[in-house]
Protein backbone atom coordinates (compact mmCIF):
# COMPACT_ATOMS: atom_id res chain seq x y z
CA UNK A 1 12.83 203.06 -193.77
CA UNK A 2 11.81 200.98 -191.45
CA UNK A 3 14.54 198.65 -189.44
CA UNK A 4 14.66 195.11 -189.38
CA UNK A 5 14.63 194.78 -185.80
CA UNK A 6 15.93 197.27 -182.87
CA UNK A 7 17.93 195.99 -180.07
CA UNK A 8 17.96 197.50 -176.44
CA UNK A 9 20.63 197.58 -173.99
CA UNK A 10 18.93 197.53 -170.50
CA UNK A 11 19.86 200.01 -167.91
CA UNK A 12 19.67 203.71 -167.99
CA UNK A 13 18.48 203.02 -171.89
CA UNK A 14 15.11 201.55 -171.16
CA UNK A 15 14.70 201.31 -166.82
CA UNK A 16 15.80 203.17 -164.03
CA UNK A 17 17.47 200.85 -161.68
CA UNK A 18 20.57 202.32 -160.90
CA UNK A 19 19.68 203.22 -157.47
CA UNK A 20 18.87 199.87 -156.56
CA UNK A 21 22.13 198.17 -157.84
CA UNK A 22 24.07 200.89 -156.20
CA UNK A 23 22.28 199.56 -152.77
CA UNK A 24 22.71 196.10 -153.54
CA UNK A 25 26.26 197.01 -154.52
CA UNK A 26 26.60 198.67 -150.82
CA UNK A 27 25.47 195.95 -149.21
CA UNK A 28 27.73 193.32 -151.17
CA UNK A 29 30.90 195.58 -150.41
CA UNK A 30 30.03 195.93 -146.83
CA UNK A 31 29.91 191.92 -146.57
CA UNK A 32 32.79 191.19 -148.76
CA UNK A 33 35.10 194.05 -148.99
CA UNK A 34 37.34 196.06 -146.67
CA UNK A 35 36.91 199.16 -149.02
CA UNK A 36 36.39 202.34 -146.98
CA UNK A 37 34.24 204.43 -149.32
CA UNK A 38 31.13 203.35 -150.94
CA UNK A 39 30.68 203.94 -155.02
CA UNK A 40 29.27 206.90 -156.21
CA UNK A 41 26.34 206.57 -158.54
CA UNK A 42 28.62 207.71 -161.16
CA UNK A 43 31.09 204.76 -160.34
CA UNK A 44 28.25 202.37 -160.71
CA UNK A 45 27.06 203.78 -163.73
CA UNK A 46 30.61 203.24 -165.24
CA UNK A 47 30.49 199.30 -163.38
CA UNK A 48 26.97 199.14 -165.05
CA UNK A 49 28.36 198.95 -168.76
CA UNK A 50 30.90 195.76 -168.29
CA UNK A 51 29.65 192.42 -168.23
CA UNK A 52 28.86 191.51 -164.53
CA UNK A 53 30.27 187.66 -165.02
CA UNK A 54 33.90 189.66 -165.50
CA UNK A 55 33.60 193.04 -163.19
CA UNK A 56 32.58 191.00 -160.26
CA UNK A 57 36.42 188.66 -160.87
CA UNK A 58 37.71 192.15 -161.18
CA UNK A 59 36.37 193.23 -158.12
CA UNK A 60 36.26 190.31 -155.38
CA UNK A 61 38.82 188.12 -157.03
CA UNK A 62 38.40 184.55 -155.65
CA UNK A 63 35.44 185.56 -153.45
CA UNK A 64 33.65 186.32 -156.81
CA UNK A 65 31.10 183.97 -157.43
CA UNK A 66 29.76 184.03 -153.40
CA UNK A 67 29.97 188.03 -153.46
CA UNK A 68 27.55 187.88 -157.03
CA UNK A 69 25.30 185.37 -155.59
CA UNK A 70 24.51 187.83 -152.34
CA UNK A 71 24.73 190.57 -154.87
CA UNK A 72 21.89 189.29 -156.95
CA UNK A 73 19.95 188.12 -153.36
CA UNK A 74 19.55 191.05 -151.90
CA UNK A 75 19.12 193.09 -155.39
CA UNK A 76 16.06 190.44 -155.70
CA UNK A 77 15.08 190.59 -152.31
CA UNK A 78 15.69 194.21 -151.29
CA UNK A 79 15.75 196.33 -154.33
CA UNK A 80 14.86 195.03 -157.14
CA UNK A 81 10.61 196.92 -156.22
CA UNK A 82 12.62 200.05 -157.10
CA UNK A 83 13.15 199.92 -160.48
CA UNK A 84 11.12 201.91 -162.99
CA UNK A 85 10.58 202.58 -166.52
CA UNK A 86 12.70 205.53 -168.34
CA UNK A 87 10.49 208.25 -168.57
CA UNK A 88 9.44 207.92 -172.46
CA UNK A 89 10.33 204.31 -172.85
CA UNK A 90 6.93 202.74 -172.97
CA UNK A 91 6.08 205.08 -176.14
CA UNK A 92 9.01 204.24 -178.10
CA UNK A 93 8.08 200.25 -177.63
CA UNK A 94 4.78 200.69 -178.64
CA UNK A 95 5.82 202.97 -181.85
CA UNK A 96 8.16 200.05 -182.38
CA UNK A 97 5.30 197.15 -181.69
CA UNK A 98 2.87 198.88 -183.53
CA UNK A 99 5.35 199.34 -186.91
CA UNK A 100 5.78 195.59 -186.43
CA UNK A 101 9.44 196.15 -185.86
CA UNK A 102 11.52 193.03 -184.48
CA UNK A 103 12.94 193.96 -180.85
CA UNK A 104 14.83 192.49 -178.10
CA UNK A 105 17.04 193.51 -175.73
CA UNK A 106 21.03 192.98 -175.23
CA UNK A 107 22.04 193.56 -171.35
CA UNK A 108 25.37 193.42 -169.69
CA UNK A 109 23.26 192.17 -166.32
CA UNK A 110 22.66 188.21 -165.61
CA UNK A 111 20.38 187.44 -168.02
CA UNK A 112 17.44 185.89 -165.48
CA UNK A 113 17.41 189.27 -164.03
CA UNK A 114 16.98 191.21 -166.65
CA UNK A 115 14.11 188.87 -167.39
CA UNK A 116 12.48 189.58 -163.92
CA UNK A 117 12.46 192.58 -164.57
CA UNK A 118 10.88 192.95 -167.80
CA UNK A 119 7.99 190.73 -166.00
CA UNK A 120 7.44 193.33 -163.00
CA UNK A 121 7.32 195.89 -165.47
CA UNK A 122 4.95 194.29 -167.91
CA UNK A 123 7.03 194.00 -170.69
CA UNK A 124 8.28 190.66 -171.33
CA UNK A 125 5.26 191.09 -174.46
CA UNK A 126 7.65 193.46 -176.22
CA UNK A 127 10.61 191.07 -177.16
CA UNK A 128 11.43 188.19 -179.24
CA UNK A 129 14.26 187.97 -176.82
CA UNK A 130 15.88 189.74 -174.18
CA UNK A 131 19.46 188.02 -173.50
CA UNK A 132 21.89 189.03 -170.69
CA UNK A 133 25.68 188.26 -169.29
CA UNK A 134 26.44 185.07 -169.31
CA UNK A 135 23.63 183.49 -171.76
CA UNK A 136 25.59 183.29 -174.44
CA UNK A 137 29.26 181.50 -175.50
CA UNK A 138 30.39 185.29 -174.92
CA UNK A 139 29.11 188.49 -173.00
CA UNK A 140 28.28 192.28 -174.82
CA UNK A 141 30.06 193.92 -176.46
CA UNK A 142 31.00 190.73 -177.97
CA UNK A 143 28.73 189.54 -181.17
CA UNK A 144 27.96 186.27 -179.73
CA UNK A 145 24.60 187.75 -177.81
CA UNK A 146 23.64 190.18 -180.69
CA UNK A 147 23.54 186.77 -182.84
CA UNK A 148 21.50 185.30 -179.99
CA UNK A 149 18.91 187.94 -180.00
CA UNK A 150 17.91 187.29 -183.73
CA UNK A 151 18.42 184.12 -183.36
CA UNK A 152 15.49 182.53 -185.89
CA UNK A 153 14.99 185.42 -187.58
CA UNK A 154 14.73 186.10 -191.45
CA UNK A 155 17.35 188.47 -191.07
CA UNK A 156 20.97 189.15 -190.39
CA UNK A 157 23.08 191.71 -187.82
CA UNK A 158 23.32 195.09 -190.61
CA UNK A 159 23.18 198.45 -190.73
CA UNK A 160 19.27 197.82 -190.60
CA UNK A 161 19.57 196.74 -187.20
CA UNK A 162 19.13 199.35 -184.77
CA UNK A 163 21.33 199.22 -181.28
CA UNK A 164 20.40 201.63 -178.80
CA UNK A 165 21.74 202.28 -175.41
CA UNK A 166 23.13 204.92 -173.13
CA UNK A 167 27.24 204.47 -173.40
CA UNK A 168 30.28 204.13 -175.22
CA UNK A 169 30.14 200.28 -174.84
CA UNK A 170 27.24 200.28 -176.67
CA UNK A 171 28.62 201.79 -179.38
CA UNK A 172 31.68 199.12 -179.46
CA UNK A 173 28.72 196.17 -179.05
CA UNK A 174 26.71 197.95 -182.00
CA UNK A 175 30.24 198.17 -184.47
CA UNK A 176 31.20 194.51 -183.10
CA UNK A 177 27.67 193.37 -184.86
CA UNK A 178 27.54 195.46 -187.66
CA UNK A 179 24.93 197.39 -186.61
CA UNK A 180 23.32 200.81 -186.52
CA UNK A 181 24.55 202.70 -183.11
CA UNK A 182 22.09 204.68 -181.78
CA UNK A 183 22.81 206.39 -178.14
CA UNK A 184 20.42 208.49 -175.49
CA UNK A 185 21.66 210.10 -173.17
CA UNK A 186 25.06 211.82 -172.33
CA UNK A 187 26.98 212.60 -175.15
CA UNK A 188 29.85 211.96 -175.79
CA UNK A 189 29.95 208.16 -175.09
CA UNK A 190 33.16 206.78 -173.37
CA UNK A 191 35.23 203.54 -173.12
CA UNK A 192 37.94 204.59 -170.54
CA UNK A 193 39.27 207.92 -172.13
CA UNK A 194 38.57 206.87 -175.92
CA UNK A 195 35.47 208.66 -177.05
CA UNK A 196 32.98 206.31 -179.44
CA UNK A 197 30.99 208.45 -181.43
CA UNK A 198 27.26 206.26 -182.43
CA UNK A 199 25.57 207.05 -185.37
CA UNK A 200 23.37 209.18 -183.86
CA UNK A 201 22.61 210.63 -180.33
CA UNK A 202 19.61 211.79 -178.53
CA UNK A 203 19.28 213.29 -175.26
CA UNK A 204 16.03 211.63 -173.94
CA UNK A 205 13.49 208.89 -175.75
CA UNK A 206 10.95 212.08 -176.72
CA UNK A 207 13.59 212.85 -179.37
CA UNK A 208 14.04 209.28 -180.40
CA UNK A 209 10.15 209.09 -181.24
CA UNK A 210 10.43 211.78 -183.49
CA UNK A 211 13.11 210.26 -184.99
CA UNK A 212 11.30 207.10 -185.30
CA UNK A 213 8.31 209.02 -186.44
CA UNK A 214 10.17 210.73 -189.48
CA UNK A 215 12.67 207.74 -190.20
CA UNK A 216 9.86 205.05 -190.44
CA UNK A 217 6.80 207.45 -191.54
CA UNK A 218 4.98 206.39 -188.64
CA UNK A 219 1.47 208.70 -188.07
């Protein structure tokens, strides 16, 4: 059967740009924080799945909105070339495009960004919408942006609504909404300590075509 619509987190699920936060994230620690030991990619991957209009109050307190304005500069200015498309994500768009499936994408980055970025990679095409932190009344894993994305649409947030991303908060977003949880990557998918199992899992967007290929009947 094929979904109403399928909704993308950002990050690790459809573009490689951890790298280039993590350098942005150096440089906005070595400007506004005394902290002796730069993150670890796995501490930014962790960062990466909370809404960056909280996690930056969480982390620079009331230097928090200058600290995410030089964040996003020099992510824009310095980094932001580096990002690239997950290896197999291009296919599963155009599987999705060409089955006439509704998609957009849900991000826990500032909205604006994540909309830069679709337009360096070439594919702002693909979505209806593509809605970050802070563009709606309430940031993922709330419900508020999931409403946003099919916002217009002759349909509602169901189990025919595919949610895919890469961690357990993505899971949490796709329950919040109703939705069908779908997860690549590392399984299983965490919250803290509290495991979230999706619906289903895949290890890499190869086995999520097949998927697609057998779920929709797509030749």
């Amino acid at each position: 059967m094929i979904p109403n619509a399928v909704i993308f987190d950002w990050d690790i699920t459809l573009v490689n740009s951890v790298d280039a936060i993590h350098g942005a994230l150096e440089d906005t620690f070595i400007k506004y924080s005394n902290q002796e030991e730069a993150w670890s990619r796995e501490e930014v991957l962790h960062w990466l799945s909370r809404s960056m209009r909280v996690s930056f109050k969480d982390i620079f307190g009331d230097k928090a909105s200058s600290a995410a304005s030089y964040f996003y500069q020099e992510y824009k200015n310095r980094h932001l070339k580096n990002i690239t498309l997950a290896e197999g994500a291009s296919y599963t768009l155009e599987i999705l495009l060409d089955l006439g499936v509704y998609l957009a994408v849900v991000s826990s980055k500032r909205g604006d960004l994540v909309r830069e970025e679709a337009g360096i990679l070439d594919l702002k095409s693909y979505f209806k919408k593509i809605i970050g932190s802070a563009d709606a009344a309430e940031d993922k894993p709330e419900m508020a942006p999931m409403k946003l994305a099919i916002e217009n649409a002759n349909f509602n947030l169901d189990n025919n609504v595919w949610y895919v991303g890469d961690c357990g908060i993505d899971v949490v977003c796709a329950r919040k909404s109703s939705c069908y949880s779908i997860i690549l990557g590392s399984s299983p998918a965490y919250v803290g300590e509290t495991v979230h199992n999706p619906d289903i899992y895949f290890s890499n967007h190869k086995e999520f075509h097949e998927f697609i290929k057998k779920t929709c009947k797509y030749t």
